[in-house]
N, C-alpha and C. Protein backbone atom coordinates (compact mmCIF):
# COMPACT_ATOMS: atom_id res chain seq x y z
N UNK A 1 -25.28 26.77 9.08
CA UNK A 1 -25.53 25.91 7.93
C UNK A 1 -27.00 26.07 7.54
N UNK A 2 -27.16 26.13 5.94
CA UNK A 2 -28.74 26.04 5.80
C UNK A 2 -29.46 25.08 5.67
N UNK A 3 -30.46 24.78 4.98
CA UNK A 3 -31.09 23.59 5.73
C UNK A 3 -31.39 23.51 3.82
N UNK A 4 -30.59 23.90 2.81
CA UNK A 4 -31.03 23.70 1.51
C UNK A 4 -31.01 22.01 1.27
N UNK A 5 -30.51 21.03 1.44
CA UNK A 5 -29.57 19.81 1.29
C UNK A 5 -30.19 18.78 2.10
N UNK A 6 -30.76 17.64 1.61
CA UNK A 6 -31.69 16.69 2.39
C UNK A 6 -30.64 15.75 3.34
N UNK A 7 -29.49 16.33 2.73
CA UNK A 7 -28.38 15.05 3.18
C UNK A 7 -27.58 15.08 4.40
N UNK A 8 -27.99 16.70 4.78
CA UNK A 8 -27.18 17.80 6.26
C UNK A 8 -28.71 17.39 7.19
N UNK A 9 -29.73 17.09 6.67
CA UNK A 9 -30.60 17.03 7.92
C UNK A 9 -31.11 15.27 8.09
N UNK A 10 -31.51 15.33 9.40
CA UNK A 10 -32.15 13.68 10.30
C UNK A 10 -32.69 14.06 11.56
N UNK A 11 -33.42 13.29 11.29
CA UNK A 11 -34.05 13.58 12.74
C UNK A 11 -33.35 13.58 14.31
N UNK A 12 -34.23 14.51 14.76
CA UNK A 12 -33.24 14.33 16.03
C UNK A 12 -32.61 15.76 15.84
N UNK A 13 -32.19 16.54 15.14
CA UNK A 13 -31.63 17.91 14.80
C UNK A 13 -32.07 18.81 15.58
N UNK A 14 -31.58 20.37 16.45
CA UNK A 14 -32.58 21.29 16.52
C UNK A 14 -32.17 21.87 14.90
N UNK A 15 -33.44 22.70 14.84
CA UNK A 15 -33.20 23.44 13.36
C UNK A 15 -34.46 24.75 13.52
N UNK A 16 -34.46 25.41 12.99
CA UNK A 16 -35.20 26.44 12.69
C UNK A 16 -35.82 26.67 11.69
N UNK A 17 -37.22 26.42 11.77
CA UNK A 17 -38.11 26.73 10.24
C UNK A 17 -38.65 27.49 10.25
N UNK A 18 -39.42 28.06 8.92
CA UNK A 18 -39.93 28.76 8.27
C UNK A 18 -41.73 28.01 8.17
N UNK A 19 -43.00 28.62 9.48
CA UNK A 19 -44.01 27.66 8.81
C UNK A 19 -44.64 28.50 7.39
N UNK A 20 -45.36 27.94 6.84
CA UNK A 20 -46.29 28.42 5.40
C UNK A 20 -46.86 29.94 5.87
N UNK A 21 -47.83 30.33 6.87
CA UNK A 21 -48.41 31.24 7.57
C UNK A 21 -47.08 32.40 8.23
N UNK A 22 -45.70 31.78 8.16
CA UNK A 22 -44.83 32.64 8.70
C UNK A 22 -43.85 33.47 7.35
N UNK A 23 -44.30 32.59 5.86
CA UNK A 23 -43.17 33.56 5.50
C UNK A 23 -43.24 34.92 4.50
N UNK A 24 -44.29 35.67 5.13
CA UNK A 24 -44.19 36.72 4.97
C UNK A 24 -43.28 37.39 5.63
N UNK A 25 -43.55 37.51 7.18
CA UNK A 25 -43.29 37.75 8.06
C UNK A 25 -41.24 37.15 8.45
N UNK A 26 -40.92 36.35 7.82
CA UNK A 26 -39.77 35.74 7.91
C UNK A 26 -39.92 35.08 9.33
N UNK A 27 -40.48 34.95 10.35
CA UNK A 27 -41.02 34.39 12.04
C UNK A 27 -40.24 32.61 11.55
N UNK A 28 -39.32 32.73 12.48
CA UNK A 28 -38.85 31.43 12.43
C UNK A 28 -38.92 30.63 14.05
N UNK A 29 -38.99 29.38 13.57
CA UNK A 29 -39.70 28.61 14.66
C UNK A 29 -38.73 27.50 15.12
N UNK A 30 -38.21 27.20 16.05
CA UNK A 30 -37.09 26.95 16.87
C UNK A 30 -37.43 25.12 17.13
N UNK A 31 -37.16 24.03 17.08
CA UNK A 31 -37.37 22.54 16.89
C UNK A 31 -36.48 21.67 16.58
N UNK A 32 -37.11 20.58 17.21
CA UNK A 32 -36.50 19.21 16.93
C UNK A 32 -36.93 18.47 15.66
N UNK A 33 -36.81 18.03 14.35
CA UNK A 33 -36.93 17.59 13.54
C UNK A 33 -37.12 15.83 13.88
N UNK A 34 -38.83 15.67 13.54
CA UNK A 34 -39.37 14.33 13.56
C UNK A 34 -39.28 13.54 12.52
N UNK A 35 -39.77 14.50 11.54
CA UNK A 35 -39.67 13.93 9.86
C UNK A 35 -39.41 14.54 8.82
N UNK A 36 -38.78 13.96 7.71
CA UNK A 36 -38.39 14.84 6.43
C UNK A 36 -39.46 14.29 5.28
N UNK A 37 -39.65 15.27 5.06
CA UNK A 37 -40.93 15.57 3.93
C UNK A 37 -40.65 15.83 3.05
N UNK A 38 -39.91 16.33 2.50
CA UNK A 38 -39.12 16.71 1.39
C UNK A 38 -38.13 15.50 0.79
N UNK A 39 -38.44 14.83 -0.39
CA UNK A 39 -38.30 13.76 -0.75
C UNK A 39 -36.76 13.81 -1.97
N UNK A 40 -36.44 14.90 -2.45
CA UNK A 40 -35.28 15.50 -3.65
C UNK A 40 -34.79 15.69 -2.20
N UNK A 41 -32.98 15.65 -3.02
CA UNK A 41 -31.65 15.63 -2.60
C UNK A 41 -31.60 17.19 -2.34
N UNK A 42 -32.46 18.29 -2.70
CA UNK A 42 -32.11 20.14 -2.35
C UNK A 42 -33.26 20.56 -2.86
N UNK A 43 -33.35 21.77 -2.26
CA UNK A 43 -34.30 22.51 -2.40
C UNK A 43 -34.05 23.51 -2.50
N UNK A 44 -34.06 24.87 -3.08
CA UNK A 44 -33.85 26.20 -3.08
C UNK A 44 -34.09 26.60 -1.92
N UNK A 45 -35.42 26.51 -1.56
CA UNK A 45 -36.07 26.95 -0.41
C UNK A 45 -35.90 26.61 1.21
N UNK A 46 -35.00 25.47 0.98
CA UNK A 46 -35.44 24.50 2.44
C UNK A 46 -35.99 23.47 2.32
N UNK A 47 -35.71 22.70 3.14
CA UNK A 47 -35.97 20.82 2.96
C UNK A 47 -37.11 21.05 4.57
N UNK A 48 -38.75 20.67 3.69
CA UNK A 48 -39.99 20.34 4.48
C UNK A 48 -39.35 19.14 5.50
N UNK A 49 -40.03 19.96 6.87
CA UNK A 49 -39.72 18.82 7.85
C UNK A 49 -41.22 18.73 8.60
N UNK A 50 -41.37 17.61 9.98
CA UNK A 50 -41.94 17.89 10.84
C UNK A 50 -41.47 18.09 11.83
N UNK A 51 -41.60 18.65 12.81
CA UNK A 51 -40.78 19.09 14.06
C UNK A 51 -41.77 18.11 14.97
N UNK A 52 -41.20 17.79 16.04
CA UNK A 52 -41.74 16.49 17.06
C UNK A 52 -42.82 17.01 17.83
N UNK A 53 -43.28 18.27 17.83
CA UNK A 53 -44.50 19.20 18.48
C UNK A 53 -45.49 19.16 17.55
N UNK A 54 -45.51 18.84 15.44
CA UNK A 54 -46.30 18.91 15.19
C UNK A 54 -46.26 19.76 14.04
N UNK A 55 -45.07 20.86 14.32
CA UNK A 55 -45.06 22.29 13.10
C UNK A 55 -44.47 21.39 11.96
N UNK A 56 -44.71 22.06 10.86
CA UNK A 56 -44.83 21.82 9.87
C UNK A 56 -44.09 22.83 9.09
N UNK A 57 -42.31 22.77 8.22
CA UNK A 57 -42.19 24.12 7.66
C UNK A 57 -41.09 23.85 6.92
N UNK A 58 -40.17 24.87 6.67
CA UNK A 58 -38.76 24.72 5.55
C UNK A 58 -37.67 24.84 6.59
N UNK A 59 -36.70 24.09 6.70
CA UNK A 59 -35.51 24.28 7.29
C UNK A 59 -34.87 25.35 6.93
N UNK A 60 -34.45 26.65 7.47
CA UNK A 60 -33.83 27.76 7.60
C UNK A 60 -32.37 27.99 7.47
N UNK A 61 -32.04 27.16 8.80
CA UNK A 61 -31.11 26.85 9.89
C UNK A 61 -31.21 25.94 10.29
N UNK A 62 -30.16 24.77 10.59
CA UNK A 62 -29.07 23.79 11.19
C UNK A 62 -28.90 24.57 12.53
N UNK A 63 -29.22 24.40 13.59
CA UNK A 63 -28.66 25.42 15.15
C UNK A 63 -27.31 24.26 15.43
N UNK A 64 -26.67 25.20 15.93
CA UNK A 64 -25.19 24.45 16.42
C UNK A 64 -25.77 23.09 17.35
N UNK A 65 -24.74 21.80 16.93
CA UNK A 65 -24.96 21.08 18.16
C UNK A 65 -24.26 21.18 19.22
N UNK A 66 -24.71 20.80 20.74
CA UNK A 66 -23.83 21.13 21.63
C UNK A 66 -22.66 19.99 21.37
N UNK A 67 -21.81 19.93 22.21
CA UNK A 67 -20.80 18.78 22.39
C UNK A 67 -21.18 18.14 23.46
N UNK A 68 -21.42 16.94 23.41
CA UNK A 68 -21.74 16.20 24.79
C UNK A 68 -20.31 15.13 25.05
N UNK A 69 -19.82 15.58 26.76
CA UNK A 69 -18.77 14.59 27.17
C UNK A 69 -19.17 14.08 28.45
């Protein structure tokens, strides 16, 4: 899933972003989503998050959740 859609992401997610300094390079960065920054319902690009370490970037990727029983 991509991370275009403010309404597929919440905190607590792993997800994979894109930081500012990485997207030349396409270098995507592997996290837990702290905060959504991105204030519109979609984005072309990816919905701005903070990740709970601090990074700062565009949601990429949604990573599968596990199933917990």
């Amino acid at each position: 899933m991509n991370g275009q859609y403010r309404k597929d992401i919440r905190p607590g997610l792993r997800v994979a972003i894109v930081r500012k300094q990485d997207q030349r390079s396409g270098r995507r960065t592997i996290g837990v989503v702290k905060d959504i920054l991105t204030s519109a319902p979609q984005h072309s690009r990816g919905i701005k998050v903070r990740l709970e370490d601090g990074q700062i970037g565009r949601v990429q990727e949604i990573e599968p959740q596990e199933e917990v029983s």
